[in-house]
Protein backbone atom coordinates (compact mmCIF):
# COMPACT_ATOMS: atom_id res chain seq x y z
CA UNK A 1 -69.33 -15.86 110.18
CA UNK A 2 -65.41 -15.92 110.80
CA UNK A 3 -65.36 -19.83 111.07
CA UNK A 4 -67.28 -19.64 107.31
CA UNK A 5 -64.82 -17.52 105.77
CA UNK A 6 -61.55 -18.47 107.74
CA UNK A 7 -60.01 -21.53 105.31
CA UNK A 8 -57.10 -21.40 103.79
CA UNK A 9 -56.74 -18.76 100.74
CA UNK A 10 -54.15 -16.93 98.71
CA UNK A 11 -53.30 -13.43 99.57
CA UNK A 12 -52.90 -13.03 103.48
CA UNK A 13 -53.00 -13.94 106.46
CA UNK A 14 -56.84 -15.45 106.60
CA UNK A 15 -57.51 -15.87 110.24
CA UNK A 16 -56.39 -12.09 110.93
CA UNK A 17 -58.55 -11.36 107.63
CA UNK A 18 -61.75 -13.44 108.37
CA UNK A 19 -62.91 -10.75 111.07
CA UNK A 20 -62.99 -8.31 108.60
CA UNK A 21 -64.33 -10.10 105.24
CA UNK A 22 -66.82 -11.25 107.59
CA UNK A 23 -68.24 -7.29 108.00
CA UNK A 24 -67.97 -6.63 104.42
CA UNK A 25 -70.09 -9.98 103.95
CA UNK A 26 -72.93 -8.82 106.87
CA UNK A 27 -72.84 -5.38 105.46
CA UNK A 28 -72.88 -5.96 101.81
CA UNK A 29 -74.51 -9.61 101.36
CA UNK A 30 -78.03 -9.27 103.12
CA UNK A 31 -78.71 -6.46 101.38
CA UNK A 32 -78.12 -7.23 97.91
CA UNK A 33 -80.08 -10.34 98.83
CA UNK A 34 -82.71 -8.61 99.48
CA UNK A 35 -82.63 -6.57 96.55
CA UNK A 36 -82.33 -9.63 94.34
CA UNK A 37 -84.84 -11.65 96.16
CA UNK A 38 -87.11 -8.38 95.61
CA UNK A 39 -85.99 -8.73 91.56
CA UNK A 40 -86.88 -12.25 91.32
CA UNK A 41 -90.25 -11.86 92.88
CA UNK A 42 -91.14 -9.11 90.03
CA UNK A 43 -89.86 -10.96 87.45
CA UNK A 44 -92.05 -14.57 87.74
CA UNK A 45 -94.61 -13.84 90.15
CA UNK A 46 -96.39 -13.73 86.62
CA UNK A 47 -96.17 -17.51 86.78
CA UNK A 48 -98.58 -17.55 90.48
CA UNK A 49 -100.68 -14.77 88.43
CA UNK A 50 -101.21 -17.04 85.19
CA UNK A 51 -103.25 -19.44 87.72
CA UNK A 52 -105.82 -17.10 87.42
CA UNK A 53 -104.94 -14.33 84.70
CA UNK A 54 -105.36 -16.93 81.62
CA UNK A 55 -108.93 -17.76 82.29
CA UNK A 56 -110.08 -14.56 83.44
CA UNK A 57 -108.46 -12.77 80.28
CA UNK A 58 -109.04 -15.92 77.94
CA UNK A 59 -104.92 -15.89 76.97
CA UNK A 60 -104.00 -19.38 75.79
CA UNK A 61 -100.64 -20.89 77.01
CA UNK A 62 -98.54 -20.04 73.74
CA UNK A 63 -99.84 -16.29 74.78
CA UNK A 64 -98.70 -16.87 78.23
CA UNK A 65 -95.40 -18.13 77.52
CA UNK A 66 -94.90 -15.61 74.41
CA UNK A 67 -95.45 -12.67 77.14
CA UNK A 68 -93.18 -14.53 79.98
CA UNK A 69 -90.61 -14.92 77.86
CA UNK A 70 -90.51 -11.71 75.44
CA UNK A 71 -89.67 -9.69 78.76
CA UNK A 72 -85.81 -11.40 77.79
CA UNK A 73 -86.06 -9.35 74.51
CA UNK A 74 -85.47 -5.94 76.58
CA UNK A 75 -83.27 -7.72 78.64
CA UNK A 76 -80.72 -8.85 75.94
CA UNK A 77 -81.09 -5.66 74.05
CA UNK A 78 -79.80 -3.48 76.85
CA UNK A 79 -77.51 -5.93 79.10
CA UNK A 80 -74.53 -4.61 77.83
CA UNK A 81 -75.50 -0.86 77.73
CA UNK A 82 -76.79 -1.06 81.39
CA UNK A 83 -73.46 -3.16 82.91
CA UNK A 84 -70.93 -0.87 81.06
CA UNK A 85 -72.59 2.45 82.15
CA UNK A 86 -72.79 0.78 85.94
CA UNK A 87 -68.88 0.77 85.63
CA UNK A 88 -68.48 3.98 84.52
CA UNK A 89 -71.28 6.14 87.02
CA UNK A 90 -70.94 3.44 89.76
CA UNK A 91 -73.69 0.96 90.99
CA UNK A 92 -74.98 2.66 93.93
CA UNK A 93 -77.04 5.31 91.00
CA UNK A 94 -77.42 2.47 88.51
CA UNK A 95 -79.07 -0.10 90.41
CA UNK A 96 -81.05 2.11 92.40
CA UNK A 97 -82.58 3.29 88.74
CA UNK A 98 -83.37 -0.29 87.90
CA UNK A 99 -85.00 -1.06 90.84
CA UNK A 100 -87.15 1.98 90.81
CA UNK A 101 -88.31 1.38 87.38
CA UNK A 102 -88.75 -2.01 87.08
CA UNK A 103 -90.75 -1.56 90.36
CA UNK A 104 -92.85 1.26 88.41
CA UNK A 105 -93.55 -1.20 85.55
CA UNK A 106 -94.21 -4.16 87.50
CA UNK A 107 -96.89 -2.54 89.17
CA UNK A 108 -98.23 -1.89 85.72
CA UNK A 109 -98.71 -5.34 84.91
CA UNK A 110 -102.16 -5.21 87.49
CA UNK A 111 -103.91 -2.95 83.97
CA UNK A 112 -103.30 -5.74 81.33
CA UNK A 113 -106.11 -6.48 79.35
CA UNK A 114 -105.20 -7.67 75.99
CA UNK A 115 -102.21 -9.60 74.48
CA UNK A 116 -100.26 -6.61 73.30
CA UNK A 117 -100.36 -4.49 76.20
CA UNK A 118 -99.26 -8.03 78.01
CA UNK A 119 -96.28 -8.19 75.52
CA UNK A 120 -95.66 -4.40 76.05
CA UNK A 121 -95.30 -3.99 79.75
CA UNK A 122 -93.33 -7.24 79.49
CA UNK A 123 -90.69 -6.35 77.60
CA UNK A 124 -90.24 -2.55 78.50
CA UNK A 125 -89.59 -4.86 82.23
CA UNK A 126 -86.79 -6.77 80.78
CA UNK A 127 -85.39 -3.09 79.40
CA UNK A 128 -85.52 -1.60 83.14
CA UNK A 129 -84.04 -4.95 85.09
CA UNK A 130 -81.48 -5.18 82.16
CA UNK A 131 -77.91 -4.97 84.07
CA UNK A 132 -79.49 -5.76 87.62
CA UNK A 133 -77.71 -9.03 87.98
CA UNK A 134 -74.62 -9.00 86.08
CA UNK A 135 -74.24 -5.74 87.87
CA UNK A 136 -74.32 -7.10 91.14
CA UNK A 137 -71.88 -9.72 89.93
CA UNK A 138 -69.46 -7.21 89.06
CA UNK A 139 -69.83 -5.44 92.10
CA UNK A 140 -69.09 -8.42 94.51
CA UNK A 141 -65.76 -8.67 92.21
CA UNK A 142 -64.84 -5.10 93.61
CA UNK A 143 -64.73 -6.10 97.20
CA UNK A 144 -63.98 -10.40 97.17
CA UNK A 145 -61.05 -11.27 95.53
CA UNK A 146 -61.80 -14.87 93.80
CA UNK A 147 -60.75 -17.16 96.05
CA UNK A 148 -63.87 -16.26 98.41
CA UNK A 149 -66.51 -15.77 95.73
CA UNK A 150 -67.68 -19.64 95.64
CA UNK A 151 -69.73 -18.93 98.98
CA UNK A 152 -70.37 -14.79 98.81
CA UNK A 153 -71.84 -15.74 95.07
CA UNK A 154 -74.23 -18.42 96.61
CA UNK A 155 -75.11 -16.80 99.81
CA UNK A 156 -75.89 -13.47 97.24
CA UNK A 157 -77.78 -15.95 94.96
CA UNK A 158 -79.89 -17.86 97.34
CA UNK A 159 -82.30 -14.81 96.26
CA UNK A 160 -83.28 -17.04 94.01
CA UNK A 161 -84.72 -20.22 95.72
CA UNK A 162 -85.54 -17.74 98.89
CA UNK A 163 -88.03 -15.90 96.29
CA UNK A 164 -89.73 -18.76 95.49
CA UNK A 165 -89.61 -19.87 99.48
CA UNK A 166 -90.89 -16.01 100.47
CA UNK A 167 -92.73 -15.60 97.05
CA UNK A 168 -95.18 -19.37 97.02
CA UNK A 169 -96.77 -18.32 100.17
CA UNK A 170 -97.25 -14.76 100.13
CA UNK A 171 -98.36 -14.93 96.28
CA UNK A 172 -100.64 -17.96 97.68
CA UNK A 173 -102.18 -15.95 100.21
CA UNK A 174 -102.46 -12.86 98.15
CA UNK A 175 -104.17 -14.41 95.28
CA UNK A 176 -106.85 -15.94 98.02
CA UNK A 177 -107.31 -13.25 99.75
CA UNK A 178 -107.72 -10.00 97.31
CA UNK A 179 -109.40 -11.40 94.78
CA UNK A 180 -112.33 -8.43 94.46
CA UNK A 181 -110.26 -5.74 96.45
CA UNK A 182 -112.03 -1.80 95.01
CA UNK A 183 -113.04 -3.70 91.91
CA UNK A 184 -109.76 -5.10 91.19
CA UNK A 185 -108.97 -9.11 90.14
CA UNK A 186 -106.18 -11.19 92.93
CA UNK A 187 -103.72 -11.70 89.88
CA UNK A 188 -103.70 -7.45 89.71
CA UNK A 189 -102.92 -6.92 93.45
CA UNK A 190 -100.06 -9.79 93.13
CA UNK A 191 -98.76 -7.07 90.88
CA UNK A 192 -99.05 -4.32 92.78
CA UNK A 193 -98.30 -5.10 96.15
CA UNK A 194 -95.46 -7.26 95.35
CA UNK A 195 -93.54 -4.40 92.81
CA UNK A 196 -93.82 -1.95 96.47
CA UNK A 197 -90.93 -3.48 97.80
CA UNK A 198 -88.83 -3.25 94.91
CA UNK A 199 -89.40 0.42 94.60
CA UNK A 200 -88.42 0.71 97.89
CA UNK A 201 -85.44 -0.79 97.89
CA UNK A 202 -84.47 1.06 94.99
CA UNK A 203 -84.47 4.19 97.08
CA UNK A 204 -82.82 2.72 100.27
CA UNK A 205 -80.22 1.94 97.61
CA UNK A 206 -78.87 5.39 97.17
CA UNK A 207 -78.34 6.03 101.25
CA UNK A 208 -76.70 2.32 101.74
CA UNK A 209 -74.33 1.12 99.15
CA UNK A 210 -70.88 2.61 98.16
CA UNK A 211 -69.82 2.17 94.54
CA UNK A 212 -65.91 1.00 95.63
CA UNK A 213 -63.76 0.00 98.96
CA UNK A 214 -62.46 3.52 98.89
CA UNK A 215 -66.13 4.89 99.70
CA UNK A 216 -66.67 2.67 102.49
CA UNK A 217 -66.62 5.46 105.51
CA UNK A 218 -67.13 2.11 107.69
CA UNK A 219 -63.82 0.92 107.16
CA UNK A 220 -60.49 1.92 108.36
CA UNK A 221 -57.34 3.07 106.42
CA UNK A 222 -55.73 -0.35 106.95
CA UNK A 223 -58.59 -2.57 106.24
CA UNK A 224 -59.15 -0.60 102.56
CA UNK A 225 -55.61 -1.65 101.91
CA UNK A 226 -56.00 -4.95 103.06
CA UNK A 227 -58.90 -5.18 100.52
CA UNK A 228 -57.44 -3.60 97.80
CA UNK A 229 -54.45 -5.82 97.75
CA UNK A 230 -55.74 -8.90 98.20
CA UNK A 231 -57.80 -8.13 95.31
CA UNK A 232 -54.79 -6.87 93.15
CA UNK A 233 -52.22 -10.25 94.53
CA UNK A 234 -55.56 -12.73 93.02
CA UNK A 235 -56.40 -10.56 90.10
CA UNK A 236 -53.24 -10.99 88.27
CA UNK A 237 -54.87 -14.29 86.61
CA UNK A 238 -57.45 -11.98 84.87
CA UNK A 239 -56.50 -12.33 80.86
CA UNK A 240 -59.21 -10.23 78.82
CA UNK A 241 -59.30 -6.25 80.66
CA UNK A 242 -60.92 -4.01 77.79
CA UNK A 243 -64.03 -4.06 76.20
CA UNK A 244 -63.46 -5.13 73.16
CA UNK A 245 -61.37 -7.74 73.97
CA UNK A 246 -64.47 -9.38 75.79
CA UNK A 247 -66.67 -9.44 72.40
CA UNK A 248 -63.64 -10.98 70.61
CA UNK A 249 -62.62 -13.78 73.61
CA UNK A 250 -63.61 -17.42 71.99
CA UNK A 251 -64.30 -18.26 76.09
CA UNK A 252 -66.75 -15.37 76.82
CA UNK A 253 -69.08 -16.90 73.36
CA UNK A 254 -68.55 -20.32 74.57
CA UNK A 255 -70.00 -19.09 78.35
CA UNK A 256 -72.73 -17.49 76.61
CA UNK A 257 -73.75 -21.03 75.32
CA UNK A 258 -72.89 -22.89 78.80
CA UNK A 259 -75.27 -20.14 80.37
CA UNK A 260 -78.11 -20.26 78.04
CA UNK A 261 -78.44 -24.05 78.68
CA UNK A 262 -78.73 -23.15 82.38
CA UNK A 263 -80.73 -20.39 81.91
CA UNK A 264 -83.30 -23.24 79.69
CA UNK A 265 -83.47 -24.83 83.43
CA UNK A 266 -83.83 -21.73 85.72
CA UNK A 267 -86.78 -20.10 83.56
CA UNK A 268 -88.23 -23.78 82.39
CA UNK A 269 -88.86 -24.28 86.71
CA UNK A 270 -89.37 -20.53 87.55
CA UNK A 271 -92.28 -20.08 85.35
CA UNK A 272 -93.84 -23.04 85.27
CA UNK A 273 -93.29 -24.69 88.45
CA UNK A 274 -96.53 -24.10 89.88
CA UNK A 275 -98.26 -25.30 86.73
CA UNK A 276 -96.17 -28.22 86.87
CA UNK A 277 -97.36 -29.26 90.91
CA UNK A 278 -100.99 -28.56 89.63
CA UNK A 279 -100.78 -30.88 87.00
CA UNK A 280 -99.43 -33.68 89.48
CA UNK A 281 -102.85 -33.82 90.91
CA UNK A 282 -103.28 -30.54 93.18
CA UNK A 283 -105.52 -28.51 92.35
CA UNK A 284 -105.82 -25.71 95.31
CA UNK A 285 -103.83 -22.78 94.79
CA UNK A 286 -102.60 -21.74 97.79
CA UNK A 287 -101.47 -25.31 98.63
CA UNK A 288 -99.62 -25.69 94.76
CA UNK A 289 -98.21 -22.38 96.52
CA UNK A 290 -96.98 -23.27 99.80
CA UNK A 291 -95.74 -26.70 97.85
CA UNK A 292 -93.56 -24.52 95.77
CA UNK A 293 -91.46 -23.59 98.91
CA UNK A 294 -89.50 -27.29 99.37
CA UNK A 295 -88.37 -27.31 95.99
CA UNK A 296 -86.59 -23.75 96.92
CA UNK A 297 -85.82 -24.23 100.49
CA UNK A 298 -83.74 -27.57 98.86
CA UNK A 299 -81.94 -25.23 97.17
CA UNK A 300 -81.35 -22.74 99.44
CA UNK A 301 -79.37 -25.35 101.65
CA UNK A 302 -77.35 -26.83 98.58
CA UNK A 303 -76.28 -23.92 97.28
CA UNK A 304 -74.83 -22.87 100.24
CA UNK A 305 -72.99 -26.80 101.06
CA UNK A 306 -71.97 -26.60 97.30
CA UNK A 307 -70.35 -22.56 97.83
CA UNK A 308 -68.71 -23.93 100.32
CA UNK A 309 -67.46 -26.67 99.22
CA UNK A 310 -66.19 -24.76 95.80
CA UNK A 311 -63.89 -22.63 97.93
CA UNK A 312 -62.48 -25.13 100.45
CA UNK A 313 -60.99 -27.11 97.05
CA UNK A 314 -60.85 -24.28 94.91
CA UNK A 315 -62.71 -26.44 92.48
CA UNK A 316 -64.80 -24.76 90.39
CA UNK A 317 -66.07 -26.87 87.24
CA UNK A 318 -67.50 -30.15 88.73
CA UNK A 319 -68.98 -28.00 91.24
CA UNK A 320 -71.61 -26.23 88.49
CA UNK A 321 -71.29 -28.87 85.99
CA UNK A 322 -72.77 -32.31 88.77
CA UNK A 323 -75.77 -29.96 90.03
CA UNK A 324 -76.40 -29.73 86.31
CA UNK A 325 -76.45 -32.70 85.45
CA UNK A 326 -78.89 -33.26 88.60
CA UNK A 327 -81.25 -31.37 87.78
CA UNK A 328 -81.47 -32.29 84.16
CA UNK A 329 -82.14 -35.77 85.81
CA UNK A 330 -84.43 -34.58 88.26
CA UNK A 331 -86.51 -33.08 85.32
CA UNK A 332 -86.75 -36.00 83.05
CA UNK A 333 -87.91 -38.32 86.29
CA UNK A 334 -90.30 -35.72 87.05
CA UNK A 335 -91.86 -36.57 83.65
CA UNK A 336 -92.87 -39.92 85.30
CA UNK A 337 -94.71 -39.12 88.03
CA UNK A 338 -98.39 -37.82 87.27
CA UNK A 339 -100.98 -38.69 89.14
CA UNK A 340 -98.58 -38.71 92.51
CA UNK A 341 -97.58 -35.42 93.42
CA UNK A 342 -95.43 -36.61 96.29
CA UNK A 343 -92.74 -38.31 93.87
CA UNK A 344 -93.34 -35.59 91.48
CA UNK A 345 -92.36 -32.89 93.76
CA UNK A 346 -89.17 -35.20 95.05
CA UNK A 347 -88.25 -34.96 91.44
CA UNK A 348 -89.30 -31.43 91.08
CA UNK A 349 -86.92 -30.64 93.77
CA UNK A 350 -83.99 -32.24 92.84
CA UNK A 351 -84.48 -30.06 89.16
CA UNK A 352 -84.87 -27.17 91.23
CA UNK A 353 -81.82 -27.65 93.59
CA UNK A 354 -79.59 -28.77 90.51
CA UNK A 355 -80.55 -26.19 88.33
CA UNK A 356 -79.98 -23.00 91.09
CA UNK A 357 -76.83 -24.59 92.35
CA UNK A 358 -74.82 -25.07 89.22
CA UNK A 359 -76.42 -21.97 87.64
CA UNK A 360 -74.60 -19.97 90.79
CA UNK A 361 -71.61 -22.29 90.46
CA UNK A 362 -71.03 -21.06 87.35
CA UNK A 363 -71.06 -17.45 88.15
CA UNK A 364 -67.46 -17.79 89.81
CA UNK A 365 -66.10 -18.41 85.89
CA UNK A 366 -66.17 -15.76 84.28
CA UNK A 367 -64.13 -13.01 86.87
CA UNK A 368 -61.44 -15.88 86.19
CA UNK A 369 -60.28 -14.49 83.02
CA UNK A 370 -62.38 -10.85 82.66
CA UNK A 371 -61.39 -7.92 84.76
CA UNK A 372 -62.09 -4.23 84.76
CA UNK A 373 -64.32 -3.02 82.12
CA UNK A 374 -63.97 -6.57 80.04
CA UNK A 375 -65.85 -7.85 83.19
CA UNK A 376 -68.43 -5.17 82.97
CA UNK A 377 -69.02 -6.13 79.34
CA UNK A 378 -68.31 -9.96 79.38
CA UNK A 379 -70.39 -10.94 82.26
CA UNK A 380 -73.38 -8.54 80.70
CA UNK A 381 -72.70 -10.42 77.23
CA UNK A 382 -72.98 -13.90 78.66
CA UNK A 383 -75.51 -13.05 81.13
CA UNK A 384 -77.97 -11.19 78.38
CA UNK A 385 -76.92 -13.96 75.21
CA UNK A 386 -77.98 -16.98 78.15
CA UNK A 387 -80.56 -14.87 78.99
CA UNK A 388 -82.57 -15.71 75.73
CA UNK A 389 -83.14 -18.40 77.10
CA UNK A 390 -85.51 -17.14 79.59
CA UNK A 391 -87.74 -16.22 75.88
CA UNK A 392 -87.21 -19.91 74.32
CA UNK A 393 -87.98 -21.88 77.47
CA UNK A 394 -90.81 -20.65 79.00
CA UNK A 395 -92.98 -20.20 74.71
CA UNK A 396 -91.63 -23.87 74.07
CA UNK A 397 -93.41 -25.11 77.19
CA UNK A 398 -96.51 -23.32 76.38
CA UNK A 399 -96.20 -24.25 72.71
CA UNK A 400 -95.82 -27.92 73.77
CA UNK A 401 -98.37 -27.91 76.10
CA UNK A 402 -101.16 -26.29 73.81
CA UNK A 403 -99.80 -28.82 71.14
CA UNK A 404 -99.75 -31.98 73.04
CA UNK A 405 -101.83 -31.39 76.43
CA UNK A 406 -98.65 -32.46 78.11
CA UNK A 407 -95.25 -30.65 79.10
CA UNK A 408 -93.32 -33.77 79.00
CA UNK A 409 -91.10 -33.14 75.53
CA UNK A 410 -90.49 -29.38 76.38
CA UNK A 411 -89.06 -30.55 79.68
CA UNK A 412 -86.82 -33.14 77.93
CA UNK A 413 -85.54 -30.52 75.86
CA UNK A 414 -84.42 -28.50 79.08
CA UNK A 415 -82.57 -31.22 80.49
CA UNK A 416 -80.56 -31.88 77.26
CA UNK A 417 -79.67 -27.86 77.39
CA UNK A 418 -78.16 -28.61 81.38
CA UNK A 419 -76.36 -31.66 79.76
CA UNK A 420 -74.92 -29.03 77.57
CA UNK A 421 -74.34 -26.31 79.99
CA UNK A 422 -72.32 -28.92 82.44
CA UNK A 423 -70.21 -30.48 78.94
CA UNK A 424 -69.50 -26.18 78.51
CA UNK A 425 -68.44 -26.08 82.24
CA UNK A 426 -66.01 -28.67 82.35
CA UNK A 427 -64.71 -28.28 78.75
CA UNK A 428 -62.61 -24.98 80.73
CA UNK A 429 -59.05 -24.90 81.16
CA UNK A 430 -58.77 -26.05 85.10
CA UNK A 431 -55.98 -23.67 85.50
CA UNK A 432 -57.52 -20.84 84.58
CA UNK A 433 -60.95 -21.28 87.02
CA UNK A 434 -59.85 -23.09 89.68
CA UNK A 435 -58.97 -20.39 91.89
């Protein structure tokens, strides 16, 4: 862990330094991974549970992808709320109350029986997961001053492609293996067993984290001041602190737009990637399951080489706007492949790590120019405005699909979004985010 973190930054001495950023990263990082690998799995397990949940409850697709996406309603509406009162009351209470209740209401998904309740239970989820993530990306900016976030931002958001490496199999064997469990369908134990964990966690949260350095009892004197000023000697670049000042910055609006078109990506493969391996030529759901693992173990690995990478050149831009463009090209090549599932998943994959890597890339922008309670508000703002996307990609597949028996056009449309999103990314003043 010392020889990761030990290259050349601003503020200090960094090999006398590495030692100790490397405890903050093994006490801090594996468990917020968990946490968001545990908030990833709740959130599109619904696309393993649609293998079997359409035809046994006679939804259509449009249905499906109306209730997948309207869950970024809730989200959106209370993004901002939820990061701004994390600030104030500290995230050890705040994200221990997301976790609990989005756990609660995941598990609640297993008694859907009609559209409405579908829609319902849906979006009441986006409400109690609103502020999870942008929360935990304002938290990271209390202990990692910027010039080490490249790599602590990708190892923290390898939750991502780990939940679908953790999530294909254990959903696959799940929905095999339960089906007919007390009376109850596979798709409604995916729910419930899968939402445990989360709750779980949520509790665990309250004992483990501490809402600032100050808190930390497992530090000393020294290293809290170490901390501290390394994160006030790289902070100084920060040029938007209140609130207010967030809404009205022209740069947090235009992230908004770079992060909905990578948001089209992330929720375009998320919730329909297994669909997308069926209709390749598989047809057995626990191998489209275990299949769904390569795309997200690619990822895994190139989010880490590109983290890196980010924070030995201090380069931020090209580093989230390439893997964009990659995975808007893996998408469209993907397009080109049915009938062999091989080259379609070699396509699939190179979406999948595109998409994740710039998308994490991207999250070391922002704390560039927002600090304090600007940050609270201007990551939630980007992060719940980009979040619409997550309603718009997933009912424009399904709209597609029912339309035209094919998701080809839909996924076009998501890789002229990451075109976007990289154009947005390198558009930014280099001065200001290469740091």
């Amino acid at each position: 862990m010392s020889n990761a973190l030990g290259a050349t930054y601003a503020g200090g001495d960094t090999r006398a330094e590495a030692p100790l950023y490397g405890r903050v990263t093994l006490r801090l990082i594996p468990f917020l991974f968990m946490c968001y690998v545990f908030a990833y799995l709740d959130r599109v397990n619904i696309g393993f549970a649609k293998l079997q949940m359409l035809d046994e409850l006679g939804f259509s697709e449009t249905v499906y992808g109306l209730g997948a996406g309207v869950f970024f309603f809730g989200y959106f509406l209370f993004e901002v709320p939820s990061n701004v009162v994390l600030h104030k009351v500290g995230a050890r209470r705040w994200i221990a109350r997301i976790m609990i209740s989005w756990g609660i209401l995941s598990a609640c998904m297993m008694f859907v029986q009609t559209p409405t309740v579908f829609y319902i239970i849906r979006f009441f989820l986006g409400v109690a997961e609103a502020g999870f993530f942008p929360g935990i990306i304002l938290y990271l900016t209390y202990w990692f001053p910027p010039s080490r976030r490249g790599r602590i931002t990708a190892m923290f958001m390898t939750g991502i492609p780990m939940a679908g490496v953790i999530g294909g199999p254990l959903s696959g064997w799940i929905m095999a293996t339960t089906h007919g469990w007390h009376g109850y369908s596979a798709w409604q134990w995916l729910f419930l067993l899968e939402a445990i964990p989360s709750t779980l966690a949520g509790i665990a949260v309250l004992f483990y984290l501490q809402d600032k350095v100050d808190d930390a009892r497992w530090l000393s004197a020294a290293e809290k001041e170490t901390l501290k000023r390394n994160l006030a000697n790289e902070g100084g670049g920060a040029e938007v602190h209140s609130m207010f000042g967030a809404f009205r910055n022209r740069r947090v609006w235009v992230m908004s737009a770079g992060y909905f078109g990578f948001m089209m990506g992330l929720y375009g493969i998320s919730f329909w990637l297994p669909s997308l391996i069926k209709s390749s030529g598989i047809q057995s759901v626990p191998t489209v399951a275990l299949l769904t693992t390569i795309p997200y173990a690619c990822a895994t690995a190139a989010m880490i080489f590109t983290g890196r990478s980010a924070d030995k050149h201090r380069e931020r831009r090209w580093h989230a706007a390439v893997p964009a463009l990659l995975g808007g090209l893996g998408l469209v090549l993907s397009t080109l492949t049915v009938g062999h599932p091989l080259i379609a998943l070699v396509f699939l994959s190179l979406a999948t790590m595109g998409i994740i890597t710039g998308l994490c890339q991207f999250w070391c922008l922002p704390p560039a120019f927002l600090s304090g309670v600007a940050a609270a508000a201007g990551i939630a703002m980007i992060n719940s405005i980009g979040s619409l996307a997550g309603f718009i990609s997933p009912y424009m597949i399904g709209w597609v699909k029912d339309m035209t028996a094919s998701t080809n056009i839909a996924l076009y449309c998501i890789a002229g979004s990451l075109v976007f999103a990289a154009c947005i990314c390198l558009a930014l003043p280099k001065a200001i985010v290469n740091r």
